[in-house]
N, C-alpha and C. Protein backbone atom coordinates (compact mmCIF):
# COMPACT_ATOMS: atom_id res chain seq x y z
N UNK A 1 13.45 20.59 14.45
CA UNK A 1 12.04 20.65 14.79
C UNK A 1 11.33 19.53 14.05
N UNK A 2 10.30 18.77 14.66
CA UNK A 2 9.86 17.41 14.12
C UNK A 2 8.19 18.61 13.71
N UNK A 3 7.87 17.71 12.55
CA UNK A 3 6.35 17.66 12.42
C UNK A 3 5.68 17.06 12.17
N UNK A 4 4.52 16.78 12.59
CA UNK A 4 3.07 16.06 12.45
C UNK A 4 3.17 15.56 11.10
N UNK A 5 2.34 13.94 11.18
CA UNK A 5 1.78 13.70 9.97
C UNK A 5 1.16 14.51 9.44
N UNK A 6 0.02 14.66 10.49
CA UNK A 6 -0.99 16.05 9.45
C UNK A 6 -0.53 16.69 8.86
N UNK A 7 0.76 18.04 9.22
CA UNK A 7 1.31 18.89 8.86
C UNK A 7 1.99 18.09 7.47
N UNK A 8 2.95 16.94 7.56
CA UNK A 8 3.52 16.54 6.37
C UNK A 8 2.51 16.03 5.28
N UNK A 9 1.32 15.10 5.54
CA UNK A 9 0.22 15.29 4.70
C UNK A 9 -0.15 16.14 4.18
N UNK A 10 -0.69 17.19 4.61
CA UNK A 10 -1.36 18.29 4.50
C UNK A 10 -0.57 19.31 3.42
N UNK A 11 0.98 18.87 3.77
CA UNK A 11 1.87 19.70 2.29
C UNK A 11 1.75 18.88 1.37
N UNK A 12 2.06 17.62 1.54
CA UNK A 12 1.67 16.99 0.14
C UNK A 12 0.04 17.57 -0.52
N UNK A 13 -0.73 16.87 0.34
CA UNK A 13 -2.06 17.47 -0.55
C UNK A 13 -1.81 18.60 -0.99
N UNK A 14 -1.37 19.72 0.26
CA UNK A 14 -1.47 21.18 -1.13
C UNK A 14 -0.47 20.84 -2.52
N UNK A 15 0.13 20.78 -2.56
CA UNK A 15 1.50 20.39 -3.49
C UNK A 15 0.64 19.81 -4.60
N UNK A 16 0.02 18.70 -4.23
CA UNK A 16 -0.47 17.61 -5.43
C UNK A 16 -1.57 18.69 -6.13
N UNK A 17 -2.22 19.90 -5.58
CA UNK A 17 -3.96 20.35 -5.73
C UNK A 17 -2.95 21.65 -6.26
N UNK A 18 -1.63 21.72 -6.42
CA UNK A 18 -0.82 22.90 -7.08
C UNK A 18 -0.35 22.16 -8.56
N UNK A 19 -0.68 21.03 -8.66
CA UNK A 19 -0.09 20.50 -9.61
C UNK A 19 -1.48 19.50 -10.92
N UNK A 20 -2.10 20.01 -10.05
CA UNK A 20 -3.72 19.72 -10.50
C UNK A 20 -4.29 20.77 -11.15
N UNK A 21 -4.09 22.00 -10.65
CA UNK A 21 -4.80 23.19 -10.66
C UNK A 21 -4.95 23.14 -12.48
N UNK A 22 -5.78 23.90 -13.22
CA UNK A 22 -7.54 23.91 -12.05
C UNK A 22 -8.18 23.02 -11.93
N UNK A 23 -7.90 21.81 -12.17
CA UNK A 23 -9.02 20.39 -12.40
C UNK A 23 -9.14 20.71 -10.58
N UNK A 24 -10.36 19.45 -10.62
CA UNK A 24 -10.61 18.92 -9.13
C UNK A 24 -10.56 17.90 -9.21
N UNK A 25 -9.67 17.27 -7.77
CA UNK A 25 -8.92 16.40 -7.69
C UNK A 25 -9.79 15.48 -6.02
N UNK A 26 -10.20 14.41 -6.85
CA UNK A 26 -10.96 13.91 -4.94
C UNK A 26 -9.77 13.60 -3.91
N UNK A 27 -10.18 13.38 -2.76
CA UNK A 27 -9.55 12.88 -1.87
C UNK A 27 -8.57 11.20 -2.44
N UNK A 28 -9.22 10.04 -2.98
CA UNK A 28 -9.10 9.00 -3.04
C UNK A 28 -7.79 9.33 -4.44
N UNK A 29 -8.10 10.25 -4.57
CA UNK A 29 -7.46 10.10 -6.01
C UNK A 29 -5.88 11.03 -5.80
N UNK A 30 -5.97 11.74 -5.02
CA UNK A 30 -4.89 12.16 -4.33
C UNK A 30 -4.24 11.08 -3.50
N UNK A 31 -4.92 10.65 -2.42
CA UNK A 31 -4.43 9.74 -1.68
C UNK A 31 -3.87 8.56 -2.89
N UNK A 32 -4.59 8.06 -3.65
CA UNK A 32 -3.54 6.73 -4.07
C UNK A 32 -2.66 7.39 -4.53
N UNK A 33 -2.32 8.79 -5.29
CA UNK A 33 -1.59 8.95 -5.95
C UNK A 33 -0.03 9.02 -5.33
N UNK A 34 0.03 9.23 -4.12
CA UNK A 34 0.95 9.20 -3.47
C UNK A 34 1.31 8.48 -2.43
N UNK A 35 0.37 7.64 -2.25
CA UNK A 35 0.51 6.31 -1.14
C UNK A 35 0.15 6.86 0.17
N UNK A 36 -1.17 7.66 0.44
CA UNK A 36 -1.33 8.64 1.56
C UNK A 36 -2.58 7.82 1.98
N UNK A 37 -2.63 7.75 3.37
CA UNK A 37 -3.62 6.86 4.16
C UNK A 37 -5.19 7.50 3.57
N UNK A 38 -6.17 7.33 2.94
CA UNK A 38 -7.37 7.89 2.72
C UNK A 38 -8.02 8.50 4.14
N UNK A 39 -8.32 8.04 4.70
CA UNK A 39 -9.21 8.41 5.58
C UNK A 39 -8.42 9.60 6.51
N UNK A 40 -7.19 9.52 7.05
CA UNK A 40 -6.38 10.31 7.01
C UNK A 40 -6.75 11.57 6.08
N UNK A 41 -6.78 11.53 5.13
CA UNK A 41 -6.29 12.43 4.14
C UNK A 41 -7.76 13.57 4.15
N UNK A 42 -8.89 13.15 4.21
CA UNK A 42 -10.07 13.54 4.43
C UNK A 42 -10.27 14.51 5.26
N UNK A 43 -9.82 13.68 6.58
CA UNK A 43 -9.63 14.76 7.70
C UNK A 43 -8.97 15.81 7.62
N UNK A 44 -7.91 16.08 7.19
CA UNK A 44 -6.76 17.19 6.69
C UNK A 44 -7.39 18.02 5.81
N UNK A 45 -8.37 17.44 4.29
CA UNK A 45 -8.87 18.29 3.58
C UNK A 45 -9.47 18.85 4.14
N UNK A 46 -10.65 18.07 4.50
CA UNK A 46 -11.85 19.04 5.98
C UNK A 46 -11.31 20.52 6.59
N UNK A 47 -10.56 19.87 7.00
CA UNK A 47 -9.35 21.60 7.90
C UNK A 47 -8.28 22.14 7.07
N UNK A 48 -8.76 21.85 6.30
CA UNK A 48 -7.55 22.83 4.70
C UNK A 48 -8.94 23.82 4.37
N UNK A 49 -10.36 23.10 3.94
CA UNK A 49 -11.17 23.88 3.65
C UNK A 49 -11.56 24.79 4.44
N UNK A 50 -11.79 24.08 5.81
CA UNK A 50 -11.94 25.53 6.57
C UNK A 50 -11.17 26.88 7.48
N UNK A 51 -10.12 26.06 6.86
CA UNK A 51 -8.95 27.24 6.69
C UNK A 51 -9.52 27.74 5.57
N UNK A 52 -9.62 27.21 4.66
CA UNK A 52 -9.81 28.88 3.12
C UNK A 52 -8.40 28.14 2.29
N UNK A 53 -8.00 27.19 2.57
CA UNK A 53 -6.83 26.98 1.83
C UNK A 53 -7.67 26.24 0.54
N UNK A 54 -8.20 25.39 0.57
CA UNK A 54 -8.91 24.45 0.09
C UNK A 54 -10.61 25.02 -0.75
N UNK A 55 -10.95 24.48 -2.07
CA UNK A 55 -12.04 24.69 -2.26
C UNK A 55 -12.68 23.49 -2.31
N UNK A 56 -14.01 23.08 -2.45
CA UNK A 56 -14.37 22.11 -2.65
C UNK A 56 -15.59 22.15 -3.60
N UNK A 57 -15.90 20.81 -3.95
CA UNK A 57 -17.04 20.89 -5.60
C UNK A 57 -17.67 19.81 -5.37
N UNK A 58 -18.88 19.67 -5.35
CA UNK A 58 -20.10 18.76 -5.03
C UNK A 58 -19.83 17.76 -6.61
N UNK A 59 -20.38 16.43 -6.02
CA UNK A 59 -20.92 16.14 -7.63
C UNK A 59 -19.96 15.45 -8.16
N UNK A 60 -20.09 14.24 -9.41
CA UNK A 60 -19.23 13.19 -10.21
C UNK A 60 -18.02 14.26 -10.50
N UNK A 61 -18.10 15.76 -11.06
CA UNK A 61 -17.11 16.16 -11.49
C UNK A 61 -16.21 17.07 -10.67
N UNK A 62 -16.81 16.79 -9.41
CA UNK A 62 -16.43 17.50 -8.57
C UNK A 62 -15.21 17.09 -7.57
N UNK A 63 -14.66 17.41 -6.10
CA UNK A 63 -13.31 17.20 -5.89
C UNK A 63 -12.98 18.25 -5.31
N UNK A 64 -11.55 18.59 -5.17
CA UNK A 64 -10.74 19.99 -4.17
C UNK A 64 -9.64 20.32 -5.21
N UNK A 65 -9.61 21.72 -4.98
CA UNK A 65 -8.76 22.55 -5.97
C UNK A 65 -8.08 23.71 -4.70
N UNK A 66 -7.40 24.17 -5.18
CA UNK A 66 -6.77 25.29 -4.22
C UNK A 66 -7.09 26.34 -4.27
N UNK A 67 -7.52 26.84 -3.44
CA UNK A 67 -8.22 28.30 -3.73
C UNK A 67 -7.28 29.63 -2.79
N UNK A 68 -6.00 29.29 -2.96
CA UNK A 68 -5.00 30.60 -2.91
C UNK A 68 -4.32 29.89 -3.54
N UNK A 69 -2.97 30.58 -3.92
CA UNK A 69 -1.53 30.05 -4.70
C UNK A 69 -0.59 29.61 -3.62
N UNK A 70 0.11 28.38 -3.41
CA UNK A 70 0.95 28.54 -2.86
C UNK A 70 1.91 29.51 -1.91
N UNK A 71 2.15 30.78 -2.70
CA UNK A 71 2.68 31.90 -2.82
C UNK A 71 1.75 32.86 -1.48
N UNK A 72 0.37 32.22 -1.45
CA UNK A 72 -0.11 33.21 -0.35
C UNK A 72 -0.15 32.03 0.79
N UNK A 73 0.47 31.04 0.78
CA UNK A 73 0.22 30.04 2.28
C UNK A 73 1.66 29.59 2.85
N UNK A 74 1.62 30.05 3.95
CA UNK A 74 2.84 29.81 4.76
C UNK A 74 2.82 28.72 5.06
N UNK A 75 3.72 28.43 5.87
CA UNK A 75 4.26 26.94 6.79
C UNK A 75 3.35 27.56 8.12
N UNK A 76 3.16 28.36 8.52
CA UNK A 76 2.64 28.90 9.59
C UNK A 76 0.99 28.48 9.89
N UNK A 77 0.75 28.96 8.29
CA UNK A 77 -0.90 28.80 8.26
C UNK A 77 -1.05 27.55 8.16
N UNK A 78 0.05 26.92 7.84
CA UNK A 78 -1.08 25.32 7.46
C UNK A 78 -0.51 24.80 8.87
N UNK A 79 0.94 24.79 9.69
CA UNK A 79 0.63 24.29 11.04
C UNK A 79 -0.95 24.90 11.89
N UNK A 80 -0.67 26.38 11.96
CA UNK A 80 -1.87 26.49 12.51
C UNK A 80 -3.22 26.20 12.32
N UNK A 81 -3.67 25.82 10.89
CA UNK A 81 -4.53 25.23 10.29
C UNK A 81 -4.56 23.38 11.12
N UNK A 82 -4.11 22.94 10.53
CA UNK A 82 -3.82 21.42 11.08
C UNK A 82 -3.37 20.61 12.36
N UNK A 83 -2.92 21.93 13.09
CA UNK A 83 -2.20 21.25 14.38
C UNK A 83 -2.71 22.28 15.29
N UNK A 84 -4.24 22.49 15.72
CA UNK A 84 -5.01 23.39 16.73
C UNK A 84 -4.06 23.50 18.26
N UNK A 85 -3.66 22.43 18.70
CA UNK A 85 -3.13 22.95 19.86
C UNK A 85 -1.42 23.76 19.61
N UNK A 86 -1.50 23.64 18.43
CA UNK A 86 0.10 24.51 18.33
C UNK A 86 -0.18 25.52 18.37
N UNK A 87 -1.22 26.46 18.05
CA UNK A 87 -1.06 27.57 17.71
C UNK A 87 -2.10 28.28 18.99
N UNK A 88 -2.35 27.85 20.12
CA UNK A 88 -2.87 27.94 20.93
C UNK A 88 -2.26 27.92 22.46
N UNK A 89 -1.11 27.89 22.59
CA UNK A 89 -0.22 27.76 23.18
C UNK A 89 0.06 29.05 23.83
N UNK A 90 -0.25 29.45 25.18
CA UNK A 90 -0.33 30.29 25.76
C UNK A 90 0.96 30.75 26.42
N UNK A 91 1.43 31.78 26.73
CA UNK A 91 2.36 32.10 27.12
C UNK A 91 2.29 31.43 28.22
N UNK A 92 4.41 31.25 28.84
CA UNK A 92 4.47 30.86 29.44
C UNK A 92 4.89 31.40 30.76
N UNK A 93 3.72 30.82 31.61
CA UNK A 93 3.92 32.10 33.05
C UNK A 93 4.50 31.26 34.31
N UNK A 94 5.06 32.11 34.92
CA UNK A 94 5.37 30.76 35.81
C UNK A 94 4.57 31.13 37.32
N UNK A 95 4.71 29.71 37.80
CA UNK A 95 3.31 29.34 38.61
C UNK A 95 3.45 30.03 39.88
N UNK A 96 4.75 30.03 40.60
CA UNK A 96 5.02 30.38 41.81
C UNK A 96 5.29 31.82 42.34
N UNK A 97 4.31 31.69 42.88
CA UNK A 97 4.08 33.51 43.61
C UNK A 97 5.53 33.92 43.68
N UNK A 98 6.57 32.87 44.33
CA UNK A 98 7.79 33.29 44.35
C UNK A 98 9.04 32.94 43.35
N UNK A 99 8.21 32.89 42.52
CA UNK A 99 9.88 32.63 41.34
C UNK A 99 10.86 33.57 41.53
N UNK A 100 11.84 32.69 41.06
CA UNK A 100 13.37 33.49 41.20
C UNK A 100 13.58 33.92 39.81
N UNK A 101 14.06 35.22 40.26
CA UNK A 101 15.05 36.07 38.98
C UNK A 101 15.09 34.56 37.69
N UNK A 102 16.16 33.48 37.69
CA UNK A 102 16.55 32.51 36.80
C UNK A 102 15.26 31.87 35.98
N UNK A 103 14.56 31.62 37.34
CA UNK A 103 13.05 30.93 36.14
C UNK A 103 11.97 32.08 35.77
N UNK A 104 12.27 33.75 36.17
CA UNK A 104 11.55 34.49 34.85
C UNK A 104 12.76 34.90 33.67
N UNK A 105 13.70 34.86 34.26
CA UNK A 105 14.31 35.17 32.84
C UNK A 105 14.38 33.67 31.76
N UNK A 106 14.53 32.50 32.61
CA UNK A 106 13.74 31.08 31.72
C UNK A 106 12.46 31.58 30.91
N UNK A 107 11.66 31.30 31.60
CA UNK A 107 10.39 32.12 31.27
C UNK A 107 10.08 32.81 30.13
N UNK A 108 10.82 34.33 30.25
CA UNK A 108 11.10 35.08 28.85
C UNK A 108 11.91 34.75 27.46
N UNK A 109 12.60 33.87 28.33
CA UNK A 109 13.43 33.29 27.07
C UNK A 109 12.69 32.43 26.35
N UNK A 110 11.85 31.55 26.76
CA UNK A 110 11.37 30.52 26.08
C UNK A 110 10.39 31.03 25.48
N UNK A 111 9.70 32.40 25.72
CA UNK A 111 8.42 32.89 25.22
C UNK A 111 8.75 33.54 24.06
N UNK A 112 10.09 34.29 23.89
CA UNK A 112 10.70 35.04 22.94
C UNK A 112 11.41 34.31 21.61
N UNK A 113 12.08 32.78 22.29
CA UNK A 113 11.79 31.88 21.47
C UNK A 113 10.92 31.70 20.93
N UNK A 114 9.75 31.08 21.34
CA UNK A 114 8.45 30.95 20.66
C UNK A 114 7.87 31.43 19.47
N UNK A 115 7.89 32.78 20.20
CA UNK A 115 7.48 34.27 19.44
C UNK A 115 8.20 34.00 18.07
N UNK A 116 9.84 34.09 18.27
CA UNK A 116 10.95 34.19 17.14
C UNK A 116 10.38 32.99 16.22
N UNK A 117 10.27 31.96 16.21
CA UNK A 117 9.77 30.63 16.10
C UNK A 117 8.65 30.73 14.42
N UNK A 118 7.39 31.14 15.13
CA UNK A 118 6.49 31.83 15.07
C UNK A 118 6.80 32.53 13.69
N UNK A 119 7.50 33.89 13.91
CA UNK A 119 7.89 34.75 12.74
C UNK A 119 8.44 33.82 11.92
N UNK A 120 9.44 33.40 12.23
CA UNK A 120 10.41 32.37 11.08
C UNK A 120 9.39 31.86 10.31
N UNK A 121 8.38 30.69 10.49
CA UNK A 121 7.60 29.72 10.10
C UNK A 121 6.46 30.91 8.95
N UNK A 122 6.50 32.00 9.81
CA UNK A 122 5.05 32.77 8.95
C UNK A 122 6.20 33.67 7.23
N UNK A 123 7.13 33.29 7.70
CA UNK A 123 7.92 34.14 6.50
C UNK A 123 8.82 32.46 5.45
N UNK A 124 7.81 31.64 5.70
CA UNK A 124 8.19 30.92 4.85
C UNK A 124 6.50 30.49 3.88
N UNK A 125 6.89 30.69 2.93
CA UNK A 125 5.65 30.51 1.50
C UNK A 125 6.26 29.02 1.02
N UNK A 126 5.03 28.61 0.76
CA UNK A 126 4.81 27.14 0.01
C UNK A 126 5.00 26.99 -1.59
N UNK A 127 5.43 28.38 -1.77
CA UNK A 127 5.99 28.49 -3.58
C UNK A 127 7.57 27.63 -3.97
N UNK A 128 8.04 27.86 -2.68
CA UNK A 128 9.26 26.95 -2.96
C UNK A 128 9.29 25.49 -2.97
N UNK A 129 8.07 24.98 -2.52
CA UNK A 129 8.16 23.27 -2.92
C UNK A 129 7.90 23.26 -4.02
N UNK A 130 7.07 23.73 -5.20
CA UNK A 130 7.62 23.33 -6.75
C UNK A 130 8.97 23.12 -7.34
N UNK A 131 9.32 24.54 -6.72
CA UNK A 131 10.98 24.42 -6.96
C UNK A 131 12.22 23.42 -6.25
N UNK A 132 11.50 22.46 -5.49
CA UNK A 132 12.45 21.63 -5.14
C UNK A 132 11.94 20.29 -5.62
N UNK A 133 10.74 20.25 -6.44
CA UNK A 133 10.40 18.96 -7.24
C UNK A 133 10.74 19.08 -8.49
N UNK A 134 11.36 17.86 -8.49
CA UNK A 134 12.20 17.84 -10.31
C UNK A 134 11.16 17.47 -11.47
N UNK A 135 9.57 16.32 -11.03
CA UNK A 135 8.75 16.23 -11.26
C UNK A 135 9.04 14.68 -11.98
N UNK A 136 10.18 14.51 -11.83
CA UNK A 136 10.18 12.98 -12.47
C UNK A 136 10.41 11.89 -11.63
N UNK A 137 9.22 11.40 -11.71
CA UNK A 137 8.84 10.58 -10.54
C UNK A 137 9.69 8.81 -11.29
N UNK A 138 9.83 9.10 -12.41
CA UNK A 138 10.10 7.66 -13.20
C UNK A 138 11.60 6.96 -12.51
N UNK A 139 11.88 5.66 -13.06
CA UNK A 139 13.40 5.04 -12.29
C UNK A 139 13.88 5.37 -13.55
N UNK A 140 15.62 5.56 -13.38
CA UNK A 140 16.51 5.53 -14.60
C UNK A 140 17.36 4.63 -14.33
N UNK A 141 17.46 3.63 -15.66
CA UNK A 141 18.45 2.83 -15.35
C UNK A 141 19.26 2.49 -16.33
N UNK A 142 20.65 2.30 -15.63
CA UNK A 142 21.99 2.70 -16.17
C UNK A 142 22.22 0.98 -17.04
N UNK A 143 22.83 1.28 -17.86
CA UNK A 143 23.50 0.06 -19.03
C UNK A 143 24.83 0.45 -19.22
């Protein structure tokens, strides 16, 4: 399964605002920190905040912090957060007054897929990307 920049942005930012916590962290300052397009990155916060994933703080000392834990945000919520026509995706009916037996049981299959899809993605938590960063971003080099 491929995903969206947004979607792969959008984990970094949470990730970086998990590793910030509690400071507030601006957009620009996230973005250089990881070589992430700015203006890009804006847009994504925008729809992190109004998901509820995201807080935000007016003002010189102000910036975005996370306002759940990791631990309460799926892979689910932030596709559906970031990628509006994914999660909007209507069942699939088929068009012809006369379909055959093969294209409704197509039909059901692909919807039950979906569905299955769906569950998988909502039973995965964003607590496990800490645990797959070692956090050392430095080069080592061998003599």
């Amino acid at each position: 399964m491929k995903f969206s920049k947004r979607v792969y942005y959008g984990l970094v930012f949470l990730m970086q605002l998990h590793y910030t916590w509690p400071s507030y962290k601006t957009v620009k300052e996230l973005a250089e920190s990881d070589g992430l397009p700015h203006k890009f990155l804006e847009g994504i916060a925008a729809d992190l905040r109004k998901g509820g994933f995201i807080d935000v703080k007016r003002g010189s000392m102000g910036g975005y912090r996370l306002a759940k834990t990791l631990k309460e945000i799926s892979l689910l919520d932030v596709i559906l957060c970031l990628e509006v026509d994914w999660g909007h995706n209507e069942k699939i009916e088929t068009r012809e007054v006369n379909a055959s037996d093969k294209q409704m049981i197509i039909t059901e299959f692909l919807n039950d897929t979906s569905e299955s899809i769906k569950k998988v993605l909502s039973e995965i938590f964003l607590d496990s990307l800490p645990q797959r960063y070692s956090g050392d971003d430095s080069i080592m080099y061998y003599i």
